[in-house]
N, C-alpha and C. Protein backbone atom coordinates (compact mmCIF):
# COMPACT_ATOMS: atom_id res chain seq x y z
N UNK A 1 -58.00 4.93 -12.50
CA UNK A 1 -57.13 4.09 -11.71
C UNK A 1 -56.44 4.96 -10.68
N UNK A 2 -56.15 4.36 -9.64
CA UNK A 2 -55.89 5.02 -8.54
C UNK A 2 -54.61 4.75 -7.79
N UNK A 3 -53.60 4.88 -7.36
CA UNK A 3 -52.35 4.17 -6.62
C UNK A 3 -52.08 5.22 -5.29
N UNK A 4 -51.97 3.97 -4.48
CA UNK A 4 -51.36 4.82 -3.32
C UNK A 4 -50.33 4.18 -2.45
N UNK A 5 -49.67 5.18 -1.99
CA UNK A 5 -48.07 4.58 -1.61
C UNK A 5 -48.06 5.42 -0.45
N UNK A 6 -47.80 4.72 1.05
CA UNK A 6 -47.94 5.14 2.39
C UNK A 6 -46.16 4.86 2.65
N UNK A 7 -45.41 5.62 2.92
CA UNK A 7 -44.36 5.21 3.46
C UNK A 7 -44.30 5.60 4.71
N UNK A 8 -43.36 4.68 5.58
CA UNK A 8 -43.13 4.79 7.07
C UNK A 8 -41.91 5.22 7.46
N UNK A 9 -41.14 6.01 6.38
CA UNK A 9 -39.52 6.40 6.43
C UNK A 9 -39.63 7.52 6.87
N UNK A 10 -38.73 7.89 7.87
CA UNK A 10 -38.39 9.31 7.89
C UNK A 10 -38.49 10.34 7.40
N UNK A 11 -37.74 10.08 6.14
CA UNK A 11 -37.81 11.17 5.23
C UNK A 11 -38.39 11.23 3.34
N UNK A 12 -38.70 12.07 2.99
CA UNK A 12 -39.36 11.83 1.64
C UNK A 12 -38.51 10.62 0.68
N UNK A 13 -39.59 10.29 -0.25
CA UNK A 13 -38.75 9.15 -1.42
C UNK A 13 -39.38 10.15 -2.61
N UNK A 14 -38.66 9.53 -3.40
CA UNK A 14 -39.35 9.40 -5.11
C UNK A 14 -39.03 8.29 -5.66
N UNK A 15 -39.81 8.07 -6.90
CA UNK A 15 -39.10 6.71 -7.28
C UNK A 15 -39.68 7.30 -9.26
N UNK A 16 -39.29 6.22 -10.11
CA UNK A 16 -39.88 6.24 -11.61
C UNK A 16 -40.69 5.18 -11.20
N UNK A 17 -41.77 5.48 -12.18
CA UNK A 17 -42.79 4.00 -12.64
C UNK A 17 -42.66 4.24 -14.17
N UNK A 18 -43.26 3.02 -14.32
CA UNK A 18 -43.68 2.63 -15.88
C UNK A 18 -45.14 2.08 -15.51
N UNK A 19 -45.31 1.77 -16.24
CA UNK A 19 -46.87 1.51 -16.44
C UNK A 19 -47.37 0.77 -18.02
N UNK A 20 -47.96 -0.06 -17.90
CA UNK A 20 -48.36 -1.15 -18.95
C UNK A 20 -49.95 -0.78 -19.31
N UNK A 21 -50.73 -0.39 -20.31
CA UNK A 21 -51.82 0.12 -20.38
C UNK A 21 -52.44 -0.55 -21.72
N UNK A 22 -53.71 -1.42 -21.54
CA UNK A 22 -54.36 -2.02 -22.94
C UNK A 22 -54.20 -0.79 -23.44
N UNK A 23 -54.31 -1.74 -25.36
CA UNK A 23 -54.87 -0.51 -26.71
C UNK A 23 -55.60 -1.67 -27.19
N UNK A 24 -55.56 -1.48 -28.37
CA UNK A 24 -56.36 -2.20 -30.07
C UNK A 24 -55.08 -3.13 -29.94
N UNK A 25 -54.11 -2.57 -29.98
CA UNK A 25 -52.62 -3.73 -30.59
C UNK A 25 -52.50 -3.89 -29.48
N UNK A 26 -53.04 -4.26 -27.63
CA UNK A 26 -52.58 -5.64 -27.06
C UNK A 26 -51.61 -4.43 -25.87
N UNK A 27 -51.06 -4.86 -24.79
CA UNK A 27 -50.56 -4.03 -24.31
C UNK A 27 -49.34 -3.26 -24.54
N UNK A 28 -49.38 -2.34 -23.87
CA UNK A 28 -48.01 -1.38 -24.67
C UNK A 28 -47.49 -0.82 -22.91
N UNK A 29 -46.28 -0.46 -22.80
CA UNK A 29 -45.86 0.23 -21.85
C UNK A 29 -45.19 1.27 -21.54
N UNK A 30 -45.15 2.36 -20.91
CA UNK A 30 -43.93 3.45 -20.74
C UNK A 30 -44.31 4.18 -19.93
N UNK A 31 -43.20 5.09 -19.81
CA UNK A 31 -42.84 5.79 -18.07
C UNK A 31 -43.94 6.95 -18.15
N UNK A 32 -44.26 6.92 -16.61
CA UNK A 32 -45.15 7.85 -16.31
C UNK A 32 -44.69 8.77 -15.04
N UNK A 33 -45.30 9.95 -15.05
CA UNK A 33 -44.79 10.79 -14.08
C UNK A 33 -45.28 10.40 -12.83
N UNK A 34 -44.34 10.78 -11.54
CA UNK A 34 -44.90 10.80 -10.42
C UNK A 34 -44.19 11.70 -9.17
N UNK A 35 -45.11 11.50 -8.20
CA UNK A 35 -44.30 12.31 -7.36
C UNK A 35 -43.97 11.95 -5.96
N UNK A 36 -42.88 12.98 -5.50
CA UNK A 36 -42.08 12.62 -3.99
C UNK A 36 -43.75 12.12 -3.14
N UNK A 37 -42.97 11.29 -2.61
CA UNK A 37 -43.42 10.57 -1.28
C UNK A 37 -43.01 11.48 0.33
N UNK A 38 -44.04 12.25 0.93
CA UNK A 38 -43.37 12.36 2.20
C UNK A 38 -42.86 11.52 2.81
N UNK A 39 -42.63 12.24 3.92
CA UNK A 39 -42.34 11.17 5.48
C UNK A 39 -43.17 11.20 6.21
N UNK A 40 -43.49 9.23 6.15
CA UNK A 40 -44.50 8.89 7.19
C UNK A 40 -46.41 9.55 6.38
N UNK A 41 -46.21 9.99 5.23
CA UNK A 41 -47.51 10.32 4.35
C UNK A 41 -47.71 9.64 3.55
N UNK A 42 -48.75 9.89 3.02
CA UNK A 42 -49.27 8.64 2.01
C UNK A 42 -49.44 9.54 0.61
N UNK A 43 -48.96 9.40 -0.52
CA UNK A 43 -49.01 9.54 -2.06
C UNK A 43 -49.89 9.23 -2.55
N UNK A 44 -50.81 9.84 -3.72
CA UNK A 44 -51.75 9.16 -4.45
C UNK A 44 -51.21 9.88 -5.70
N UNK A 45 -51.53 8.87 -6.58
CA UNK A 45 -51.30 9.16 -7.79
C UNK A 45 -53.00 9.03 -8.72
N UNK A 46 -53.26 9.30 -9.98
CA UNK A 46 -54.05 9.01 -10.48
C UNK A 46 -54.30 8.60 -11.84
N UNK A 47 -54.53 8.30 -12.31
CA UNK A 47 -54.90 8.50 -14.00
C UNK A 47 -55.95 8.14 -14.72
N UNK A 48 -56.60 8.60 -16.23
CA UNK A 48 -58.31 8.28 -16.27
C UNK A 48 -58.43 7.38 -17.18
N UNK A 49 -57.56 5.97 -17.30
CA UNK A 49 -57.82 5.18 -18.21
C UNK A 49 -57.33 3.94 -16.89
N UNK A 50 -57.69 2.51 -18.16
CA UNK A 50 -57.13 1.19 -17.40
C UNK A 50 -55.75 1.59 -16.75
N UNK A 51 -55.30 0.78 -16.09
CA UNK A 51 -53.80 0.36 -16.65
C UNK A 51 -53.53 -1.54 -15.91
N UNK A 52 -53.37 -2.14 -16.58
CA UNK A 52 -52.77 -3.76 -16.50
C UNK A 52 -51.73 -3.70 -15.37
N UNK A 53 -50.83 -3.08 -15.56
CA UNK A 53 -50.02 -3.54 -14.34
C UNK A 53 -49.43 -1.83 -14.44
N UNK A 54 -48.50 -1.97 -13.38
CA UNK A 54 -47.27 -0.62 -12.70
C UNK A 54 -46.29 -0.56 -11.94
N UNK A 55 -45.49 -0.49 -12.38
CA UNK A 55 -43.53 -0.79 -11.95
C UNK A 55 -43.23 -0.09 -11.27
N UNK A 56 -42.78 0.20 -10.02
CA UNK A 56 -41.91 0.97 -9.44
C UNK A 56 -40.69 0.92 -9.23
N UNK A 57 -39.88 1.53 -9.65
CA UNK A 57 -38.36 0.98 -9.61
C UNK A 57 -37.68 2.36 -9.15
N UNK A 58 -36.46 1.97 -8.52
CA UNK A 58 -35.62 3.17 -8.40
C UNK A 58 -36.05 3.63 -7.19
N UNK A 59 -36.36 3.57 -5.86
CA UNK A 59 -36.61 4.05 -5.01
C UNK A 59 -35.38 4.67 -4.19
N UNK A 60 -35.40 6.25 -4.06
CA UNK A 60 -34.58 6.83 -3.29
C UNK A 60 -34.99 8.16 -2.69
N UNK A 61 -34.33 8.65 -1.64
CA UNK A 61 -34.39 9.94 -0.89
C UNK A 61 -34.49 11.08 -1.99
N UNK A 62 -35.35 11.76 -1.28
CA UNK A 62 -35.99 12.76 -2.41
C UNK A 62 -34.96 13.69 -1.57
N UNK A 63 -34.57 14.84 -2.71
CA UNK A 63 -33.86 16.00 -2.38
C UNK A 63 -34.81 16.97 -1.05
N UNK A 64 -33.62 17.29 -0.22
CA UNK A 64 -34.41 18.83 0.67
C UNK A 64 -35.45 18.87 0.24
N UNK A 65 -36.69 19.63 0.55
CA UNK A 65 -38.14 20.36 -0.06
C UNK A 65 -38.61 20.18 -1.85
N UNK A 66 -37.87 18.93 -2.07
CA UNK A 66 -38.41 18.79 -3.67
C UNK A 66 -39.77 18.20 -3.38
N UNK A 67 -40.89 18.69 -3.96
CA UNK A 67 -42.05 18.37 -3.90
C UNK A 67 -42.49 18.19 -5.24
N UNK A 68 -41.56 18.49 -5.93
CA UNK A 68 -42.11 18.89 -7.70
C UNK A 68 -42.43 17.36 -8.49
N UNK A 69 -43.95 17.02 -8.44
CA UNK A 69 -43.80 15.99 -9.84
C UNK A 69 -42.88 15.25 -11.34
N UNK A 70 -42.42 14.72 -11.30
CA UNK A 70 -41.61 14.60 -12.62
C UNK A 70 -41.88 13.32 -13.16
């Protein structure tokens, strides 16, 4: 699965996701890492299974030169 997030802001974002992913017991959900968004660049994220749906919440200005995944 693949996600990509193009922002047109000035300056970098980050945000949290969660993420909802089939099992055997039906879907289950919880937070997954991700990372700053430049400015005016596009983000990809990835991961090597399904996932049903993906939340983004919390969107804000990423610190000075934080580039670091979390």
């Amino acid at each position: 699965m693949m996600l990509i997030l193009k922002s047109g802001l000035g300056f970098a974002v980050t945000y949290d996701a969660y993420m909802y992913v089939p099992t055997p017991n039906g879907v289950e959900s919880g937070y997954t890492s991700s990372c700053p968004v430049g400015a005016g660049l596009c983000g990809y994220e990835t991961w090597p299974h399904a996932i049903v749906m993906i939340v983004l919440t919390n969107f804000r200005v990423a610190p000075a030169g934080e580039s670091i995944c979390q």
